[in-house]
PDB file of N, CA and C in Angstrom:
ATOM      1  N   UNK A   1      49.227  -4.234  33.438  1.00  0.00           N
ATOM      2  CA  UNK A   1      49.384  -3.102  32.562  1.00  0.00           C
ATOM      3  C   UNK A   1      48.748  -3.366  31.195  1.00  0.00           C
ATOM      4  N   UNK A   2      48.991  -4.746  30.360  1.00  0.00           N
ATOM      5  CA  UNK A   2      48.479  -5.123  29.351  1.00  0.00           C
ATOM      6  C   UNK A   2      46.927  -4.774  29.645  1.00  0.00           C
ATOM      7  N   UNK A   3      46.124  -5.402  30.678  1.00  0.00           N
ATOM      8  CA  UNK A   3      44.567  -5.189  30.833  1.00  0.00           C
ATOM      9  C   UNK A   3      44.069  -3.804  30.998  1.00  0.00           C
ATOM     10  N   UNK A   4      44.971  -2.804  31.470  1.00  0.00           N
ATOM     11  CA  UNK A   4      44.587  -1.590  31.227  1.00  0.00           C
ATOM     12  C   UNK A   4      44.623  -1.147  30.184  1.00  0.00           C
ATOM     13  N   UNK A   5      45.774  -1.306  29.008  1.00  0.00           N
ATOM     14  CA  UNK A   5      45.729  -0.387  28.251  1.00  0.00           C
ATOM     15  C   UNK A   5      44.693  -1.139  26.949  1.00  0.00           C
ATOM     16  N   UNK A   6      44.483  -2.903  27.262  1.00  0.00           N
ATOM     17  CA  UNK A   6      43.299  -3.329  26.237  1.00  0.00           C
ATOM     18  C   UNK A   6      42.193  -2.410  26.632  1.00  0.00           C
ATOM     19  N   UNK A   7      41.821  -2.336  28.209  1.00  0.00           N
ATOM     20  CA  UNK A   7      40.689  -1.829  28.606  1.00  0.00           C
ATOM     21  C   UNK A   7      40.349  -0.481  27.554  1.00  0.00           C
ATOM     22  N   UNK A   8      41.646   0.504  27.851  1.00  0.00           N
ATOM     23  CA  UNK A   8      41.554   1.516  27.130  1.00  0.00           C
ATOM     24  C   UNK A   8      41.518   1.775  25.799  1.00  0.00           C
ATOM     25  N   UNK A   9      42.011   1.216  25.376  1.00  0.00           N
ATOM     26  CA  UNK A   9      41.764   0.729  23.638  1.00  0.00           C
ATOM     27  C   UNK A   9      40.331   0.775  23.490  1.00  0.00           C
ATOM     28  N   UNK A  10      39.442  -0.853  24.198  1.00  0.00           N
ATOM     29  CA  UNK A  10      38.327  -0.906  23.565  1.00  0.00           C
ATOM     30  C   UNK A  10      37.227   0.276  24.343  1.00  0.00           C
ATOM     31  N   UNK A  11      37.325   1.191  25.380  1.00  0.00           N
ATOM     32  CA  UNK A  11      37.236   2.258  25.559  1.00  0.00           C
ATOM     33  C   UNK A  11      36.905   3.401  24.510  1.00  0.00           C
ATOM     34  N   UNK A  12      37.992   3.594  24.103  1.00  0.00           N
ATOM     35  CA  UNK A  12      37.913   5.016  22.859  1.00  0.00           C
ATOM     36  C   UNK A  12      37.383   3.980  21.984  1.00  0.00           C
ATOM     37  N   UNK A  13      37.632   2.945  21.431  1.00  0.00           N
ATOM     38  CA  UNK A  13      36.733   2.537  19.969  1.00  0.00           C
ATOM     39  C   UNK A  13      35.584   2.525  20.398  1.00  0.00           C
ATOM     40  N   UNK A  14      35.018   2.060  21.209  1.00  0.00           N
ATOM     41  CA  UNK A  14      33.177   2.014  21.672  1.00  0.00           C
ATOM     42  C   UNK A  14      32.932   3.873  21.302  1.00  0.00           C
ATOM     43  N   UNK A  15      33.809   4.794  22.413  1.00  0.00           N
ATOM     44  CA  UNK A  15      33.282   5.968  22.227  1.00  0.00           C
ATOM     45  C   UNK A  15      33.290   6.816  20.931  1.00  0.00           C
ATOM     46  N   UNK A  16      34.105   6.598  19.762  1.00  0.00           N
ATOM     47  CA  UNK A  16      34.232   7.008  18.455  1.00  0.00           C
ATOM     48  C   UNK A  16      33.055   5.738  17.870  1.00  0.00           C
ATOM     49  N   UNK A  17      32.913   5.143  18.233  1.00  0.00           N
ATOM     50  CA  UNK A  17      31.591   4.441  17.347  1.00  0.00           C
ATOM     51  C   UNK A  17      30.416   4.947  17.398  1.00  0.00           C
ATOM     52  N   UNK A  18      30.181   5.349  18.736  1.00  0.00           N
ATOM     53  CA  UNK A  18      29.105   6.218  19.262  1.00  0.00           C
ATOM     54  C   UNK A  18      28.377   7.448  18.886  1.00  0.00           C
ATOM     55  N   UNK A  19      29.913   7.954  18.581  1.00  0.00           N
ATOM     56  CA  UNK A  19      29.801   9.815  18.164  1.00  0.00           C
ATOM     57  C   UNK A  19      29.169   8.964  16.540  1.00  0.00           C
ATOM     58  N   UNK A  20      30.069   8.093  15.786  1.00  0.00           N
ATOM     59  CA  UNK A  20      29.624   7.912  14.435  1.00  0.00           C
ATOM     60  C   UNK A  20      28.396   7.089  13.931  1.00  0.00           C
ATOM     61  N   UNK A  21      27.943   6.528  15.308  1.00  0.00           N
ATOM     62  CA  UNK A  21      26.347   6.488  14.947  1.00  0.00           C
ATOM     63  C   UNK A  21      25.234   7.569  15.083  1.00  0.00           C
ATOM     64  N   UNK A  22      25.609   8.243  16.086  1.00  0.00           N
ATOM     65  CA  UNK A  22      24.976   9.322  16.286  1.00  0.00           C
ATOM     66  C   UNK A  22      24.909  10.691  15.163  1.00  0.00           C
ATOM     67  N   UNK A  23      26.083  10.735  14.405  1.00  0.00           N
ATOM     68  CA  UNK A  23      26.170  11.797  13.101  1.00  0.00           C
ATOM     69  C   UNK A  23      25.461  10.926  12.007  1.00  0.00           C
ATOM     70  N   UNK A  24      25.474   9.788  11.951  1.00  0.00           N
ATOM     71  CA  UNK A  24      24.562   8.638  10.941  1.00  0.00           C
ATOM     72  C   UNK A  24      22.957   9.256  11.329  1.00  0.00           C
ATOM     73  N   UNK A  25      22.804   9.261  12.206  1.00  0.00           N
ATOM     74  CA  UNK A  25      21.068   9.471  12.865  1.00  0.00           C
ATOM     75  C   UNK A  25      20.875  10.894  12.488  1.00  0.00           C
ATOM     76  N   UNK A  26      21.711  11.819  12.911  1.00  0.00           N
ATOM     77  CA  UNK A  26      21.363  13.075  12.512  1.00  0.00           C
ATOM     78  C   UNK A  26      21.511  13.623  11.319  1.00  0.00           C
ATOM     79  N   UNK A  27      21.973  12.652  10.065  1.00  0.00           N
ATOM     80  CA  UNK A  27      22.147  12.865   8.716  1.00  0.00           C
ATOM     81  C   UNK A  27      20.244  12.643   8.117  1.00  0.00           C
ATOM     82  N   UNK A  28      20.006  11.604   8.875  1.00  0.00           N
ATOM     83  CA  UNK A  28      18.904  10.872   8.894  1.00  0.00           C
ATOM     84  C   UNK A  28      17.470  11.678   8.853  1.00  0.00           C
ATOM     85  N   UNK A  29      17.894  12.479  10.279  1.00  0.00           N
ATOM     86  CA  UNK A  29      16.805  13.540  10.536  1.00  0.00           C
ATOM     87  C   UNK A  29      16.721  14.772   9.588  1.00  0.00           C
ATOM     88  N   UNK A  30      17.650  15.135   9.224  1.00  0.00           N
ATOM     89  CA  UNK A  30      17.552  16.084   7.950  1.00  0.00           C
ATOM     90  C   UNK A  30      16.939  15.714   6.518  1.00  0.00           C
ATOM     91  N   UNK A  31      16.556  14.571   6.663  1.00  0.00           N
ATOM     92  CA  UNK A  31      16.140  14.694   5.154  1.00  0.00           C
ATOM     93  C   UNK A  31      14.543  14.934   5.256  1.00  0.00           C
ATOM     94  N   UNK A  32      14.672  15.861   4.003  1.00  0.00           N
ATOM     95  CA  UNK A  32      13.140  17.007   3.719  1.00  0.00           C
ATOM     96  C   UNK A  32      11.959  15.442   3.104  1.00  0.00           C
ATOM     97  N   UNK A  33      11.004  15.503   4.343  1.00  0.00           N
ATOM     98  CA  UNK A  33       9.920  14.519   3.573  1.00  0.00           C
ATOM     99  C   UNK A  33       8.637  15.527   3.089  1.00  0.00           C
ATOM    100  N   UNK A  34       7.820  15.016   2.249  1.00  0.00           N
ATOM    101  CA  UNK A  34       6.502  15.305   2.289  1.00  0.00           C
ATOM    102  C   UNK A  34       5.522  14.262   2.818  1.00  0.00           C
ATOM    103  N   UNK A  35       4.174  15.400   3.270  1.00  0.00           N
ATOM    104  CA  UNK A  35       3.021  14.397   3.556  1.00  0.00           C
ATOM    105  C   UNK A  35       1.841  14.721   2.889  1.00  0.00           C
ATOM    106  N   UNK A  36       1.176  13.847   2.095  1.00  0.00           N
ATOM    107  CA  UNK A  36      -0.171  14.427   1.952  1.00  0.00           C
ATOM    108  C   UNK A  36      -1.471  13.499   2.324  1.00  0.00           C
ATOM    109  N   UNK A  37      -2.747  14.015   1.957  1.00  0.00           N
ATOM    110  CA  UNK A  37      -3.562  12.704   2.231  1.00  0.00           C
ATOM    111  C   UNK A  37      -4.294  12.694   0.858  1.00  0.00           C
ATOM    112  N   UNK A  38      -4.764  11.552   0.703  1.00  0.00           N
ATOM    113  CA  UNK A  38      -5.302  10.989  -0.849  1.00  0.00           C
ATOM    114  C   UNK A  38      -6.345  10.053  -0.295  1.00  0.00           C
ATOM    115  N   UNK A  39      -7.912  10.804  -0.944  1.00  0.00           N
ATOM    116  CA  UNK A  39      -9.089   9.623  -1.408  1.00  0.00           C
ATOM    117  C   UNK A  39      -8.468   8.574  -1.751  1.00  0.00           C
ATOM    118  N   UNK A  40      -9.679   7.766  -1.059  1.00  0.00           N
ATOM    119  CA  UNK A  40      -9.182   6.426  -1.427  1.00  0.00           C
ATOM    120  C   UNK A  40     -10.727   6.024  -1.487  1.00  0.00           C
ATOM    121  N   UNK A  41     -11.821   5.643  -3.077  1.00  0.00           N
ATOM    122  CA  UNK A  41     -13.062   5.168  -3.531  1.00  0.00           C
ATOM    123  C   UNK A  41     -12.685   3.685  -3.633  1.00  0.00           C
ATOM    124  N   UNK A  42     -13.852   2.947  -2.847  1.00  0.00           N
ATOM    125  CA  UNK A  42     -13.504   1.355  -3.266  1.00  0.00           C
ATOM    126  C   UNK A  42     -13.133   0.673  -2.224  1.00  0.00           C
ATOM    127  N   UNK A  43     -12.994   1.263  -1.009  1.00  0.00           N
ATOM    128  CA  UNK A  43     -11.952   0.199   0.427  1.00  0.00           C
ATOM    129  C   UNK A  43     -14.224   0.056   1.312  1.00  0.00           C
ATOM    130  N   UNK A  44     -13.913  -1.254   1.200  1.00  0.00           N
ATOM    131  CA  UNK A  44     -15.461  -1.733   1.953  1.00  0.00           C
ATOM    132  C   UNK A  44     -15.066  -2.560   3.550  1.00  0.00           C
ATOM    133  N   UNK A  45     -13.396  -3.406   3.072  1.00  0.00           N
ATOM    134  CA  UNK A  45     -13.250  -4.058   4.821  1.00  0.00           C
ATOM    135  C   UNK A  45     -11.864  -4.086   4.669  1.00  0.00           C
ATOM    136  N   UNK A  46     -11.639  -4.325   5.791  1.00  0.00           N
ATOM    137  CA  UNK A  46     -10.355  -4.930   6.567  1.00  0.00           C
ATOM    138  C   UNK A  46      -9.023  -5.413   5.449  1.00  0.00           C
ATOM    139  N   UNK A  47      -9.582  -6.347   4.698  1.00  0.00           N
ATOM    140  CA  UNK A  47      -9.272  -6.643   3.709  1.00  0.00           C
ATOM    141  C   UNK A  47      -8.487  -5.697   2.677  1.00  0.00           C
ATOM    142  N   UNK A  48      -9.394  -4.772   2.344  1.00  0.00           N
ATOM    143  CA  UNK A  48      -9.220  -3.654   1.201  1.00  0.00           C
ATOM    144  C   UNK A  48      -8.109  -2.600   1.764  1.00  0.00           C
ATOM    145  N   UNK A  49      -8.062  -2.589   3.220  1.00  0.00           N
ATOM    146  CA  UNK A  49      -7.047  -1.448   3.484  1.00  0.00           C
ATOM    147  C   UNK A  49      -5.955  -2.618   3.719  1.00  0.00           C
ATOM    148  N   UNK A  50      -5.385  -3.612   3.827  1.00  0.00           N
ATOM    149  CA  UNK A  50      -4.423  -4.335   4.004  1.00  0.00           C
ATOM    150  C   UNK A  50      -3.636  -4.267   2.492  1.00  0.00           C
ATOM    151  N   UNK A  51      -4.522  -4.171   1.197  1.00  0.00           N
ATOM    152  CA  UNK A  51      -4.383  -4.097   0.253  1.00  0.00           C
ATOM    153  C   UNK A  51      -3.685  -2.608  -0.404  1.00  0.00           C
ATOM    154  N   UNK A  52      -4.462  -1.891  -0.129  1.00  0.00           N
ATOM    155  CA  UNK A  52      -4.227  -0.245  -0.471  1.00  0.00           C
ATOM    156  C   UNK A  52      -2.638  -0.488   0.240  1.00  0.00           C
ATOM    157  N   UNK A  53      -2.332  -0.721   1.509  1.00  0.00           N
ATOM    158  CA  UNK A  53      -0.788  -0.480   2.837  1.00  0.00           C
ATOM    159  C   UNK A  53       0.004  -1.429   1.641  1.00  0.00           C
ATOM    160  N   UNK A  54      -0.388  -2.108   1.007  1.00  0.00           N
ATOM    161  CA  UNK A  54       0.690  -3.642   0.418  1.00  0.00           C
ATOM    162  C   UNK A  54       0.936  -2.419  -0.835  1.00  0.00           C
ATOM    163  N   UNK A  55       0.003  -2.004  -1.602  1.00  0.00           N
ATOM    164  CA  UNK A  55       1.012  -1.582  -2.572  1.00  0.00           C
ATOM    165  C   UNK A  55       1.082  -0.059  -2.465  1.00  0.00           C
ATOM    166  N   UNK A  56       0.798   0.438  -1.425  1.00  0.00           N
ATOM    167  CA  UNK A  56       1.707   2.029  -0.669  1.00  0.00           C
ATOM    168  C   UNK A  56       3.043   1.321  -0.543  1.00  0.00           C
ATOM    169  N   UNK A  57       2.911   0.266   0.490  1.00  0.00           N
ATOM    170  CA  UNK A  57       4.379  -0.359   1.032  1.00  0.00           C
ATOM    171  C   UNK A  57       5.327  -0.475  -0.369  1.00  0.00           C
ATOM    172  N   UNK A  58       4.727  -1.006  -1.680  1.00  0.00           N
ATOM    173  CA  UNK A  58       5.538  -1.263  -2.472  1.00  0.00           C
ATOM    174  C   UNK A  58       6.257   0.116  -3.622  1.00  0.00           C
ATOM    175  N   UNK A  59       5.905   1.301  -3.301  1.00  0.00           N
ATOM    176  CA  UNK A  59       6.344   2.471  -3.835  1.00  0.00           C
ATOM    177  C   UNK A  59       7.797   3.057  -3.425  1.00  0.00           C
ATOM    178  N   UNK A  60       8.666   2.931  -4.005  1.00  0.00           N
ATOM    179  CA  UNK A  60       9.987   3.604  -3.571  1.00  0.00           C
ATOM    180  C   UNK A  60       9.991   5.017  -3.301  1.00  0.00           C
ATOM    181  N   UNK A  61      10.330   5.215  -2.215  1.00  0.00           N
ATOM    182  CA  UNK A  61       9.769   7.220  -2.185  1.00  0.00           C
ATOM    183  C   UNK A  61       8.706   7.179  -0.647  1.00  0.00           C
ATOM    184  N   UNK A  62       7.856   6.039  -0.337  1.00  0.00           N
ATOM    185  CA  UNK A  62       7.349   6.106   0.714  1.00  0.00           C
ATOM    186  C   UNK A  62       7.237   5.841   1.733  1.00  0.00           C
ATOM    187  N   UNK A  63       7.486   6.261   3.138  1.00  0.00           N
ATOM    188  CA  UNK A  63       7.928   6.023   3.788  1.00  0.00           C
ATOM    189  C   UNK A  63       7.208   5.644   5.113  1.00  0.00           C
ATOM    190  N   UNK A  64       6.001   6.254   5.179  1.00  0.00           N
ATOM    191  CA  UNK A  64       5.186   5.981   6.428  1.00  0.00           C
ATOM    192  C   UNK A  64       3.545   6.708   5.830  1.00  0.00           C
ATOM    193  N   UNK A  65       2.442   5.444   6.102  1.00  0.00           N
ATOM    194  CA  UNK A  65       1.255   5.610   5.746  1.00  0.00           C
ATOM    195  C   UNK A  65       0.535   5.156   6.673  1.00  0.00           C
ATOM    196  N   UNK A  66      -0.908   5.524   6.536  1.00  0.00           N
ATOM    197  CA  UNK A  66      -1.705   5.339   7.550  1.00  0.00           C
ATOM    198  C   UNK A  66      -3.051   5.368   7.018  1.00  0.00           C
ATOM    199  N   UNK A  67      -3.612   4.302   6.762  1.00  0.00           N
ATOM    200  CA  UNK A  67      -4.679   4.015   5.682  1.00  0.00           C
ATOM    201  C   UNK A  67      -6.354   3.958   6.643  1.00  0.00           C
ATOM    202  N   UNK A  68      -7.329   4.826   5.987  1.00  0.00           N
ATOM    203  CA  UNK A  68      -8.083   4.656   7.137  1.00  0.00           C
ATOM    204  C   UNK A  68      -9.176   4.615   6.533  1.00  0.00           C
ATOM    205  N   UNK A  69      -9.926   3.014   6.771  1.00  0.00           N
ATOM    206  CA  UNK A  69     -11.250   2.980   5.864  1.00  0.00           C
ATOM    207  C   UNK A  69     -12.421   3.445   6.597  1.00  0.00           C
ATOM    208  N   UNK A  70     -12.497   4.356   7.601  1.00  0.00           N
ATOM    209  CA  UNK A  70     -13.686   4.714   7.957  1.00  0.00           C
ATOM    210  C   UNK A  70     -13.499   6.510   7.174  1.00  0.00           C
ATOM    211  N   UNK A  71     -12.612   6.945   7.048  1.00  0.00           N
ATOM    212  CA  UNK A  71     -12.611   8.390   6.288  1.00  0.00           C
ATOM    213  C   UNK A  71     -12.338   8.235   4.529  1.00  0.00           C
ATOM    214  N   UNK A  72     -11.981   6.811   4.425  1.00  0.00           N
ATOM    215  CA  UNK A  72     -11.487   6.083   3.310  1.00  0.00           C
ATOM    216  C   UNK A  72     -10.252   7.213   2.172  1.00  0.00           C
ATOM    217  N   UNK A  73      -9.645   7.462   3.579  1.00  0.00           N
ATOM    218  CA  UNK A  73      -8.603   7.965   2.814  1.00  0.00           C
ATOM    219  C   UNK A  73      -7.305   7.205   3.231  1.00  0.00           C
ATOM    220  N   UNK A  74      -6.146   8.033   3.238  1.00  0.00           N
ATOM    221  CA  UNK A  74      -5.060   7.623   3.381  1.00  0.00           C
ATOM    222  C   UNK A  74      -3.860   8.821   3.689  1.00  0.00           C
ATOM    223  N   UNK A  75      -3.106   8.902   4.672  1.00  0.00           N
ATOM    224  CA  UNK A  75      -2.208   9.675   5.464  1.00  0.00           C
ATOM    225  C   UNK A  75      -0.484   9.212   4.381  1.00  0.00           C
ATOM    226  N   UNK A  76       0.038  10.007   3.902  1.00  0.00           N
ATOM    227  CA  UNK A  76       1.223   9.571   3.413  1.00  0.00           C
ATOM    228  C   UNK A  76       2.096  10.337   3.090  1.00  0.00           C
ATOM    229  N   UNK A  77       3.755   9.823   4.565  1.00  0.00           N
ATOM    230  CA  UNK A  77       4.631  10.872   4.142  1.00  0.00           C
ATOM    231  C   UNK A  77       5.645  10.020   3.215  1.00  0.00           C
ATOM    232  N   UNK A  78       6.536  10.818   2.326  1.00  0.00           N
ATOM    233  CA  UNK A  78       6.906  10.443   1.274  1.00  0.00           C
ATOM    234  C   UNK A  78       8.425  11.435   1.124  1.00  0.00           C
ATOM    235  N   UNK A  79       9.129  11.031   0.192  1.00  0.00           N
ATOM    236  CA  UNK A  79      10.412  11.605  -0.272  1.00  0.00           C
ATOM    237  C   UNK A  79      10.326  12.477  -1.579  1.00  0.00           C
ATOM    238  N   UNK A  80       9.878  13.450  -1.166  1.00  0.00           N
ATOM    239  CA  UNK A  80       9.975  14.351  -2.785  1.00  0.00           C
ATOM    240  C   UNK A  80      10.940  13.447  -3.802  1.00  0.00           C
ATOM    241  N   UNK A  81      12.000  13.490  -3.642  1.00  0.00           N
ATOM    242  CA  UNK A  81      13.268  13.456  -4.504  1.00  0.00           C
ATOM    243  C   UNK A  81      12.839  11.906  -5.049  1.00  0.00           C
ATOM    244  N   UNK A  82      12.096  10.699  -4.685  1.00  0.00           N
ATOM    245  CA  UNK A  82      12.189   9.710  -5.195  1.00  0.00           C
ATOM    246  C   UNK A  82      10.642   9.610  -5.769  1.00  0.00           C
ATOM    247  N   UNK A  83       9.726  10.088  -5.189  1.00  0.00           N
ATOM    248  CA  UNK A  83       8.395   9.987  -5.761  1.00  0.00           C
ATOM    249  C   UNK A  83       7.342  11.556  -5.625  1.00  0.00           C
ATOM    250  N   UNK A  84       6.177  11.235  -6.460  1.00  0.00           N
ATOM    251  CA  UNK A  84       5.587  12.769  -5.878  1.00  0.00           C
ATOM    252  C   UNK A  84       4.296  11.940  -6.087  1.00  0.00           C
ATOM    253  N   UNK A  85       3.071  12.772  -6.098  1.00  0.00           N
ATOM    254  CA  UNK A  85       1.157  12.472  -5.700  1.00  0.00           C
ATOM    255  C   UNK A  85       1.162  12.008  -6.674  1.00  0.00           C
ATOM    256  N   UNK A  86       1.315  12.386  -8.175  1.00  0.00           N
ATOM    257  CA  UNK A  86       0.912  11.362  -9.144  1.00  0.00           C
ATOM    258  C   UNK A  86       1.558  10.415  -9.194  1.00  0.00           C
ATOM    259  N   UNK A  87       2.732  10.165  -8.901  1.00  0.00           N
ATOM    260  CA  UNK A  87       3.181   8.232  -9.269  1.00  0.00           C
ATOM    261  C   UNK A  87       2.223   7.912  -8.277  1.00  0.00           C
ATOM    262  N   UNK A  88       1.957   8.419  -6.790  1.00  0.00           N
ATOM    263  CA  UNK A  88       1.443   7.304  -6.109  1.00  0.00           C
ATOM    264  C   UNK A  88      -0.273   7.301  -6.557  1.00  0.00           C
ATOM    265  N   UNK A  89      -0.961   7.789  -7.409  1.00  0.00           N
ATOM    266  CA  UNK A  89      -1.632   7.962  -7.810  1.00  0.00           C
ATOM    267  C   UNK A  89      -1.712   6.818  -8.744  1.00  0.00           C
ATOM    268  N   UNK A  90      -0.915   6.815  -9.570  1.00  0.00           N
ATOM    269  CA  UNK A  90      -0.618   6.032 -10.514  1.00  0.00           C
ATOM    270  C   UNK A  90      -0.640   4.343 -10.557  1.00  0.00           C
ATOM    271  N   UNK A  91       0.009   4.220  -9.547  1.00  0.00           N
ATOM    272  CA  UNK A  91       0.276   2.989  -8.579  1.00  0.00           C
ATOM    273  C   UNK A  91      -1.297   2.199  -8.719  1.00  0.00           C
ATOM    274  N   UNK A  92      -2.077   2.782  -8.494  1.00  0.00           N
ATOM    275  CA  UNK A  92      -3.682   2.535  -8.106  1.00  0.00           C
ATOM    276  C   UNK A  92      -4.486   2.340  -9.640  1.00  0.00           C
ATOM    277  N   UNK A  93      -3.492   2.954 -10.581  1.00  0.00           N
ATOM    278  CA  UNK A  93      -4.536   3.122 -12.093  1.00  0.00           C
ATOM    279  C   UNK A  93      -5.147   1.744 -12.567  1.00  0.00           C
ATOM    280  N   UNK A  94      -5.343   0.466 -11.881  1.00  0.00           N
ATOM    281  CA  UNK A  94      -5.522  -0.790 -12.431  1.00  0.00           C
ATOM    282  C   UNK A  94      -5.932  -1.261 -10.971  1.00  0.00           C
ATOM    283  N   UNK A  95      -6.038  -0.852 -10.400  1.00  0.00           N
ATOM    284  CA  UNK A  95      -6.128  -1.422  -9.141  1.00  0.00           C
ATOM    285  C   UNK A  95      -8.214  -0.880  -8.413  1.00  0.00           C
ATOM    286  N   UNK A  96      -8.856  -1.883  -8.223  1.00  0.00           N
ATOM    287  CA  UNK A  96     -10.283  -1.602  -7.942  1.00  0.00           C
ATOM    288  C   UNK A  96     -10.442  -0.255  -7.404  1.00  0.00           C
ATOM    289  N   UNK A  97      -9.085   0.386  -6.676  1.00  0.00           N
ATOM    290  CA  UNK A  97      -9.636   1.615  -5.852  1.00  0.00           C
ATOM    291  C   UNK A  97      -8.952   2.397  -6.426  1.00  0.00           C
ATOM    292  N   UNK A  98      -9.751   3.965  -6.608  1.00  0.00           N
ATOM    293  CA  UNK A  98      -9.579   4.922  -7.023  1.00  0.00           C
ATOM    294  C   UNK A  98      -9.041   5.968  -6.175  1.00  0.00           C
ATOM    295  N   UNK A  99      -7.558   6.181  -6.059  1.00  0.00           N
ATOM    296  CA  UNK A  99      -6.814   7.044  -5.737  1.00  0.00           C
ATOM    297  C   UNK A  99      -6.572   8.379  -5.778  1.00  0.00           C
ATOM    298  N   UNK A 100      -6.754  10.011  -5.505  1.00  0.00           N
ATOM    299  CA  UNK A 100      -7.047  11.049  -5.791  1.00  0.00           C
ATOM    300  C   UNK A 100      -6.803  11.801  -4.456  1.00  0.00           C
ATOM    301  N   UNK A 101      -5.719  13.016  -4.908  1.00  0.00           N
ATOM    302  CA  UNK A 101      -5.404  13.795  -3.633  1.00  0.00           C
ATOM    303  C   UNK A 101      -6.080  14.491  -3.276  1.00  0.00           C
ATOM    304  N   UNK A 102      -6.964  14.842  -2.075  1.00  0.00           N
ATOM    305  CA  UNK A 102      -7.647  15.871  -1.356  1.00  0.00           C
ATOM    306  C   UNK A 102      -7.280  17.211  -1.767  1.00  0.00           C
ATOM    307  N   UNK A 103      -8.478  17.941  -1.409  1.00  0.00           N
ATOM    308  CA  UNK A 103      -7.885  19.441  -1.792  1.00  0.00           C
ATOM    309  C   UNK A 103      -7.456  20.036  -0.918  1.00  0.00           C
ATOM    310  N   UNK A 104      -6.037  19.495  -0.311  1.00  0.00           N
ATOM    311  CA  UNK A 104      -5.928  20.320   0.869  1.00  0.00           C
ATOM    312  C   UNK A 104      -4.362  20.089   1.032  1.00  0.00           C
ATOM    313  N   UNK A 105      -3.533  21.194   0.981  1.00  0.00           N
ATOM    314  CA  UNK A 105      -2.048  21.720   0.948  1.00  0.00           C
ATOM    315  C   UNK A 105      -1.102  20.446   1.113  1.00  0.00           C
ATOM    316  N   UNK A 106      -0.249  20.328  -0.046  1.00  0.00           N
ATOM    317  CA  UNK A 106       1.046  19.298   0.763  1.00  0.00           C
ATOM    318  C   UNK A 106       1.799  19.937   1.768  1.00  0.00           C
ATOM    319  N   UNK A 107       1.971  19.367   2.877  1.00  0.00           N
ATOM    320  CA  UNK A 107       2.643  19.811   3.836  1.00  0.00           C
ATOM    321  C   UNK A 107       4.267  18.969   3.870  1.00  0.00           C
ATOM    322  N   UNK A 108       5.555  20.212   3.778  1.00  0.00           N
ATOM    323  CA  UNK A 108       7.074  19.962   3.971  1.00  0.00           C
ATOM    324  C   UNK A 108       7.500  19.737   5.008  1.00  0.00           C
ATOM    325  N   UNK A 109       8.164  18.425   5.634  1.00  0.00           N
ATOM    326  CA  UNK A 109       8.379  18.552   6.912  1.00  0.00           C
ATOM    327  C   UNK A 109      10.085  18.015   6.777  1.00  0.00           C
ATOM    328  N   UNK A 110      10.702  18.330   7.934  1.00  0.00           N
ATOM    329  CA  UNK A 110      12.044  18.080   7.737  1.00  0.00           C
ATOM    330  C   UNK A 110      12.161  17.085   8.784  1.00  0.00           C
ATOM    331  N   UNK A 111      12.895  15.865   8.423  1.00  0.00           N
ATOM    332  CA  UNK A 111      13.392  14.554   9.333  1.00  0.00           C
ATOM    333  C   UNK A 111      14.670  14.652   9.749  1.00  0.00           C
TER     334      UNK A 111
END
């Protein structure tokens, strides 16, 4: 009787952990990102885009990039609420490559 009702115990706690990771994930998916893409003057190799990803990576606010030295731009979705195009713009003001958003719509997407 004891092994059933442990059984059942750790039973419902697994299944209430479950439901409360799962409302964790879907808190997750709601949050409003932006994406835009930004020139990137100055990326020549391999090298230079490892560089541009190191200090994207180091911007609070960004969340997923995609750096591409044959269009020598750069793909980047981001958190309105913690950063916007000019800080990450900014980021670059000392840095060999010249940073500058395309003329072409920020797009709102919801996570």
């Amino acid at each position: 009787m004891k092994t059933l009702s442990f059984s059942l115990v750790v039973l419902v706690l697994f299944f209430v952990s479950s439901i409360n990771a799962q409302s964790s994930g879907d808190k997750a998916q709601n949050k409003k990102t932006a994406k835009t893409t930004v020139n990137i003057e100055g990326m020549t190799c391999q090298s230079c885009v490892n560089t541009v990803e190191k200090q994207l990576g180091q911007i609070d606010g960004v969340i997923k990039y995609d750096v591409s030295l044959e269009k020598n731009d750069a793909v980047i979705e981001y958190d309105p609420k913690k950063v916007d195009e000019k800080k990450i713009e900014e980021k670059f003001k000392d840095s060999p490559y010249k940073v500058s958003a395309k003329k072409i719509e920020t797009e709102k997407t919801e996570k």
